[in-house]
Protein backbone atom coordinates (compact mmCIF):
# COMPACT_ATOMS: atom_id res chain seq x y z
CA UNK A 1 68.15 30.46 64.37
CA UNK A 2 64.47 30.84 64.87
CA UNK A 3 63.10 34.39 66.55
CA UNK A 4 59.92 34.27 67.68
CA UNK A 5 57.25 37.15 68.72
CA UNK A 6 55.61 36.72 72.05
CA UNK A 7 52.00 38.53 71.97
CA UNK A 8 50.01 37.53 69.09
CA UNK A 9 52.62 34.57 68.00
CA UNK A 10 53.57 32.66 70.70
CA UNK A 11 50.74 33.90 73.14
CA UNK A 12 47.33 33.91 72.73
CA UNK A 13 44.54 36.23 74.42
CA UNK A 14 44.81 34.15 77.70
CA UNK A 15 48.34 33.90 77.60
CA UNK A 16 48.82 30.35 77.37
CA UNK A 17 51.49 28.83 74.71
CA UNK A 18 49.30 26.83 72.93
CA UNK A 19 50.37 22.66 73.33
CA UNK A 20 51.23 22.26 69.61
CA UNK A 21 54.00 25.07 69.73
CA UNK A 22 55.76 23.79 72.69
CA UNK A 23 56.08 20.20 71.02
CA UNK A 24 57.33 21.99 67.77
CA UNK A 25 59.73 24.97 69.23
CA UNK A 26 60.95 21.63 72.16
CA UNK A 27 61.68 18.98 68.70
CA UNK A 28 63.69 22.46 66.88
CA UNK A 29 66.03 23.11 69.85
CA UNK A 30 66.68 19.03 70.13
CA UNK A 31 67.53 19.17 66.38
CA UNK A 32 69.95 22.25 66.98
CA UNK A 33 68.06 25.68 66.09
CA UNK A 34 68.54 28.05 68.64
CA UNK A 35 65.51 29.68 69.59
CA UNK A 36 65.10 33.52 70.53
CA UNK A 37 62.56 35.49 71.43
CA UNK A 38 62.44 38.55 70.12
CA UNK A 39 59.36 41.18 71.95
CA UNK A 40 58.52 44.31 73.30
CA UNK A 41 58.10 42.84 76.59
CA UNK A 42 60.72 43.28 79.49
CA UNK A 43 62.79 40.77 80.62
CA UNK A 44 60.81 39.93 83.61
CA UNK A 45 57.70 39.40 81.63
CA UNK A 46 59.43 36.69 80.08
CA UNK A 47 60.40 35.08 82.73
CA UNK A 48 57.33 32.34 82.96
CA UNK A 49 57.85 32.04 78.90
CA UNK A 50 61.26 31.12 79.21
CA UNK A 51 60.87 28.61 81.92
CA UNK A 52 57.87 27.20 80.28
CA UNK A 53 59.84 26.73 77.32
CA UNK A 54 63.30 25.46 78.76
CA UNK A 55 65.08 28.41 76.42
CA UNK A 56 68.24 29.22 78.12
CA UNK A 57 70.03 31.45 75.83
CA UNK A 58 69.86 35.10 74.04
CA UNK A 59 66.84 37.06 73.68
CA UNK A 60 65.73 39.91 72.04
CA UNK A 61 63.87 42.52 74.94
CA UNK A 62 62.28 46.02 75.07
CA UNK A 63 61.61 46.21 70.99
CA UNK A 64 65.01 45.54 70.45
CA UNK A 65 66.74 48.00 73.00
CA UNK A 66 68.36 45.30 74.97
CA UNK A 67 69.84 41.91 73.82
CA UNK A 68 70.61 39.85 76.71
CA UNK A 69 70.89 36.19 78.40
CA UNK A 70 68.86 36.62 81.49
CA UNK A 71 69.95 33.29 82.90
CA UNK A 72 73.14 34.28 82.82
CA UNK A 73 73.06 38.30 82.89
CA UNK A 74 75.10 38.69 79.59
CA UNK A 75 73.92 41.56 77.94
CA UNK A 76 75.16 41.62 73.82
CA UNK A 77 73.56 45.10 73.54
CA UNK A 78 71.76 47.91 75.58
CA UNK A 79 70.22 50.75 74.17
CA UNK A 80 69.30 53.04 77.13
CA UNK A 81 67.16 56.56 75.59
CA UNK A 82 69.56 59.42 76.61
CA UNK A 83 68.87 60.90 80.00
CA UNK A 84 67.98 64.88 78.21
CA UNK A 85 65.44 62.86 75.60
CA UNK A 86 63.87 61.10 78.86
CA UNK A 87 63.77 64.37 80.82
CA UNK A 88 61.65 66.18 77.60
CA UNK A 89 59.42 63.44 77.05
CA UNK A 90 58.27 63.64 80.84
CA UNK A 91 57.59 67.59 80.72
CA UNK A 92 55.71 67.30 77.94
CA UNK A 93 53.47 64.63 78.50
CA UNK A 94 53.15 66.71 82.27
CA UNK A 95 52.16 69.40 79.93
CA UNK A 96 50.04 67.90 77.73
CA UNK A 97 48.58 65.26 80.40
CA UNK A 98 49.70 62.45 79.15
CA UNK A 99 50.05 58.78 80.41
CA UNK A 100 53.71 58.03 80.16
CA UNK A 101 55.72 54.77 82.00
CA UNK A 102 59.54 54.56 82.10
CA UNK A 103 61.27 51.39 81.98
CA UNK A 104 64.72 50.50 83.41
CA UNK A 105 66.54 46.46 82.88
CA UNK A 106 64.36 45.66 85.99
CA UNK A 107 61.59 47.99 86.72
CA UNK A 108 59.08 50.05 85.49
CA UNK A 109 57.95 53.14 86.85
CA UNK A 110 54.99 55.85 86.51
CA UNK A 111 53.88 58.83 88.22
CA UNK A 112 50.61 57.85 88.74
CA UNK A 113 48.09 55.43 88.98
CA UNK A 114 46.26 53.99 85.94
CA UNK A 115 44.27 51.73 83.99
CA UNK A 116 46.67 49.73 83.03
CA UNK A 117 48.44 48.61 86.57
CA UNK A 118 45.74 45.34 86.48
CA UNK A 119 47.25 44.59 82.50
CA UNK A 120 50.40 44.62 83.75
CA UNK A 121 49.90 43.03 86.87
CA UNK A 122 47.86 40.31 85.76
CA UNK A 123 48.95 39.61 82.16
CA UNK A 124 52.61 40.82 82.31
CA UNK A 125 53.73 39.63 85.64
CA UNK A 126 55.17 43.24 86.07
CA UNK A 127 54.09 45.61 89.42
CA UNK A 128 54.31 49.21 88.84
CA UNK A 129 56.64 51.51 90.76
CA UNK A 130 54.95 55.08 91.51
CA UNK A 131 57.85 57.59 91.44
CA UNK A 132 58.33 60.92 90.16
CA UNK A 133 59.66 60.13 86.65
CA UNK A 134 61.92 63.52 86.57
CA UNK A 135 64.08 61.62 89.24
CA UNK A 136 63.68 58.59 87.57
CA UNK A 137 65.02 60.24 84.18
CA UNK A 138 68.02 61.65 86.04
CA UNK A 139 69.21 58.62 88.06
CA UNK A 140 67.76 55.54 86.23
CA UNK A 141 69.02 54.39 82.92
CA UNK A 142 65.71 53.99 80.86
CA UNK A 143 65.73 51.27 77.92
CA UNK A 144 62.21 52.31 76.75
CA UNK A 145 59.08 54.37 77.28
CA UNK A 146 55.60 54.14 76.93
CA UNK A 147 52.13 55.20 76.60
CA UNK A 148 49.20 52.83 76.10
CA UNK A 149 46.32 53.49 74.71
CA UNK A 150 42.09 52.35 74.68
CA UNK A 151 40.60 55.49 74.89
CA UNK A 152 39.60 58.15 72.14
CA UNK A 153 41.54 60.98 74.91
CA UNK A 154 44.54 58.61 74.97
CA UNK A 155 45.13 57.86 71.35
CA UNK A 156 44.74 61.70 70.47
CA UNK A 157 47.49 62.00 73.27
CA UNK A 158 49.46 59.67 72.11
CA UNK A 159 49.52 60.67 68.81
CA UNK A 160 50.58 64.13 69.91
CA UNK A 161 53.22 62.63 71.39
CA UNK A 162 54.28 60.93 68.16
CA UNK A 163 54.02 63.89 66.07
CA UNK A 164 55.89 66.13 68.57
CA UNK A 165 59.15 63.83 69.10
CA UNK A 166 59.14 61.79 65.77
CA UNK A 167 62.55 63.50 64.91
CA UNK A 168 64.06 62.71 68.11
CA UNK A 169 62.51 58.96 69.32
CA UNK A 170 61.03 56.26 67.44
CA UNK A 171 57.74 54.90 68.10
CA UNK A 172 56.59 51.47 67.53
CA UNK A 173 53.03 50.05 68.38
CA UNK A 174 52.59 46.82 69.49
CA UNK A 175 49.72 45.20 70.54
CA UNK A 176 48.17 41.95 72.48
CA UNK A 177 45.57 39.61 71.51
CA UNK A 178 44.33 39.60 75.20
CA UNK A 179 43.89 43.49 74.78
CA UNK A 180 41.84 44.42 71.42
CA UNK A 181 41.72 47.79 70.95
CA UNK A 182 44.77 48.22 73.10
CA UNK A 183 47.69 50.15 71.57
CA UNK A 184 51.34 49.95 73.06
CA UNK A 185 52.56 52.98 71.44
CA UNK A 186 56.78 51.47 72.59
CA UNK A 187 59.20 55.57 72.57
CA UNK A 188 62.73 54.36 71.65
CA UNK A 189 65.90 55.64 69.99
CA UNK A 190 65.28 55.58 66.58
CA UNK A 191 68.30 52.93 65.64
CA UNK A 192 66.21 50.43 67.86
CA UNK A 193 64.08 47.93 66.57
CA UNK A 194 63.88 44.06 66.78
CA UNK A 195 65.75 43.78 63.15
CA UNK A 196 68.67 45.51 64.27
CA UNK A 197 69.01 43.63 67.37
CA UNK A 198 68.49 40.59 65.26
CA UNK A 199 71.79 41.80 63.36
CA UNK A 200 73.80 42.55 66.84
CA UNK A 201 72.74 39.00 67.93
CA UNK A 202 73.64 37.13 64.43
CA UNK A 203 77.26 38.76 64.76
CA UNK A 204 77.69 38.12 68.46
CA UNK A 205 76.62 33.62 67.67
CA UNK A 206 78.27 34.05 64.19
CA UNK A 207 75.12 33.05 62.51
CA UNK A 208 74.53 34.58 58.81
CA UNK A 209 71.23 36.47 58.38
CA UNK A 210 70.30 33.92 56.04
CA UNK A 211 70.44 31.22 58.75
CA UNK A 212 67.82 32.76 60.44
CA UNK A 213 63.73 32.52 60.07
CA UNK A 214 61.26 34.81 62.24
CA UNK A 215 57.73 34.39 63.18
CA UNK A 216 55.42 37.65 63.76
CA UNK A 217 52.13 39.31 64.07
CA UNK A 218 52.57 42.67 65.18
CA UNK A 219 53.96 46.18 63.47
CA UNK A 220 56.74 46.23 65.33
CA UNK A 221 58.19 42.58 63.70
CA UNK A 222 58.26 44.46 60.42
CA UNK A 223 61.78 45.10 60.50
CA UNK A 224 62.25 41.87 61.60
CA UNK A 225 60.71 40.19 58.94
CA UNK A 226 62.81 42.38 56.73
CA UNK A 227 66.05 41.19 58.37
CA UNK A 228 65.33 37.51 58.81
CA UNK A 229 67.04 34.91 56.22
CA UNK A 230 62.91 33.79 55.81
CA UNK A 231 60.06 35.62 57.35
CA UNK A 232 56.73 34.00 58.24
CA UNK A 233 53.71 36.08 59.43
CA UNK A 234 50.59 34.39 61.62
CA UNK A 235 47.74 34.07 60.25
CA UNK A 236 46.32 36.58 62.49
CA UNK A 237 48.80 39.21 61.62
CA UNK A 238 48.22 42.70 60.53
CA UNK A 239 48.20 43.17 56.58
CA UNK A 240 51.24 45.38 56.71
CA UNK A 241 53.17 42.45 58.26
CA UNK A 242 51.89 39.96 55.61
CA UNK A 243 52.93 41.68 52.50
CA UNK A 244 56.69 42.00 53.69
CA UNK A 245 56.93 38.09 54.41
CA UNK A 246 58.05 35.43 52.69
CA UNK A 247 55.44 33.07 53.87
CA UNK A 248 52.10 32.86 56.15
CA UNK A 249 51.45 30.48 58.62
CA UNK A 250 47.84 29.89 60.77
CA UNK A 251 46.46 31.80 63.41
CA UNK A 252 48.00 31.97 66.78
CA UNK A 253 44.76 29.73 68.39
CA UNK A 254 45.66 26.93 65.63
CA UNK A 255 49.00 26.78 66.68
CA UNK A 256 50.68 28.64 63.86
CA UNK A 257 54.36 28.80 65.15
CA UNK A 258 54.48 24.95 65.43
CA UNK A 259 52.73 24.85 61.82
CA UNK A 260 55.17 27.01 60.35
CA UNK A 261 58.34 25.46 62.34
CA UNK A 262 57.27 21.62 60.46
CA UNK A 263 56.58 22.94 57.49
CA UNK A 264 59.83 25.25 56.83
CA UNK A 265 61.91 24.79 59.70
CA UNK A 266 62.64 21.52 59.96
């Protein structure tokens, strides 16, 4: 099994899959590695990746909250955020005016516009939903939160937010090449993360962890790395996400998945 990142690994800043990759990931699958992706992203952001691709199997959404099939709807795993944690988080970014966006399987909602709609819009093939995110909380089952951050305002918001809930939710950053200086600050339950999910998924297939090899960038494929049988980290990674793998491939503009898939994948 080969689990891939999206932003940063398999995307670049325009969001194009570079030509190189597609060759590499299309001659793996034809010699029998299943290929996952394994992002931050929801599933409808992935949509256009998937397609592009031709992968018709299990994937690895919302950091690791949700491990599903979407061609087929077969969910392995969901990790919804309890409905009281949800409820907090809102009243205290209210109080504290913070950004904050609440994500269901199929929609994502805020209570206000932002910044970020055109991002999501335009990159992310996602429309925002303005609601008010107490009802949300209480009638929607939320896989993941998030506040996103560019601003000096927003980061010192955000990291009030981590410092106030760290013993309740887990937050991972993640961020996209097409947005430097961009941070994704991802509010989970703290047992989520892409290596667990890579665990669920490994015993659903009945593929040993050392089977497996993952590609990342980001700070939130650090657990990955440390799950996967062989870990690779782009070129263009951050140094935290070099040290823990096993190898380094090039830059996501030189086509560093398919570089890394010829030289220790197949």
């Amino acid at each position: 099994m080969l689990v891939l990142d999206v932003d940063g690994t398999l995307v670049n800043a325009y969001g194009n899959i570079n030509t190189k990759d597609k060759q590499a990931i299309n001659q793996a699958v034809k010699s029998g590695v299943i290929v996952v992706l394994s992002t931050g992203r929801v599933v409808l952001a992935c949509e256009r990746i998937l397609k592009e691709l031709c992968l018709d199997g299990y994937h690895i959404f919302f950091d690791g909250a949700l491990v599903s099939n979407p061609h087929t709807n077969d969910i392995v795993h969901s990790k919804p955020i309890p409905k009281e944690k949800v409820l907090a988080t809102v009243d205290y970014c209210r109080e504290i005016s913070a950004y904050l966006e609440l994500y269901s399987h199929s929609s994502f909602y805020a209570d206000k516009a932002n910044w970020t709609d055109e991002i999501h819009r335009l990159f992310f093939n996602v429309s925002i939903m303005l609601a008010d995110l107490v009802e949300v909380g209480e009638t929607k089952e939320i896989l993941k939160m998030e506040t996103i951050a560019r601003h000096p305002n927003e980061f010192s918001l955000a990291e009030n937010l981590q410092e106030t809930l760290k013993d309740s939710l887990r937050f991972s950053i993640a961020r996209s090449p097409a947005f430097p200086g961009v941070d994704f600050f991802n509010i989970l339950e703290p047992d989520v993360s892409k290596g667990n999910a890579l665990k669920t998924l490994c015993n659903h297939l009945g593929i040993p962890l050392e089977d497996t090899a993952a590609i990342g960038d980001g700070l939130n494929d650090i657990s990955l790395m440390q799950t996967a049988g062989l870990s690779i980290a782009m070129g263009n990674a951050f140094p935290e996400v070099i040290a823990v793998a096993d190898q380094v491939t090039t830059r996501v503009d030189d086509g560093g998945v398919s570089q890394a898939i010829y030289d220790y994948i197949l």
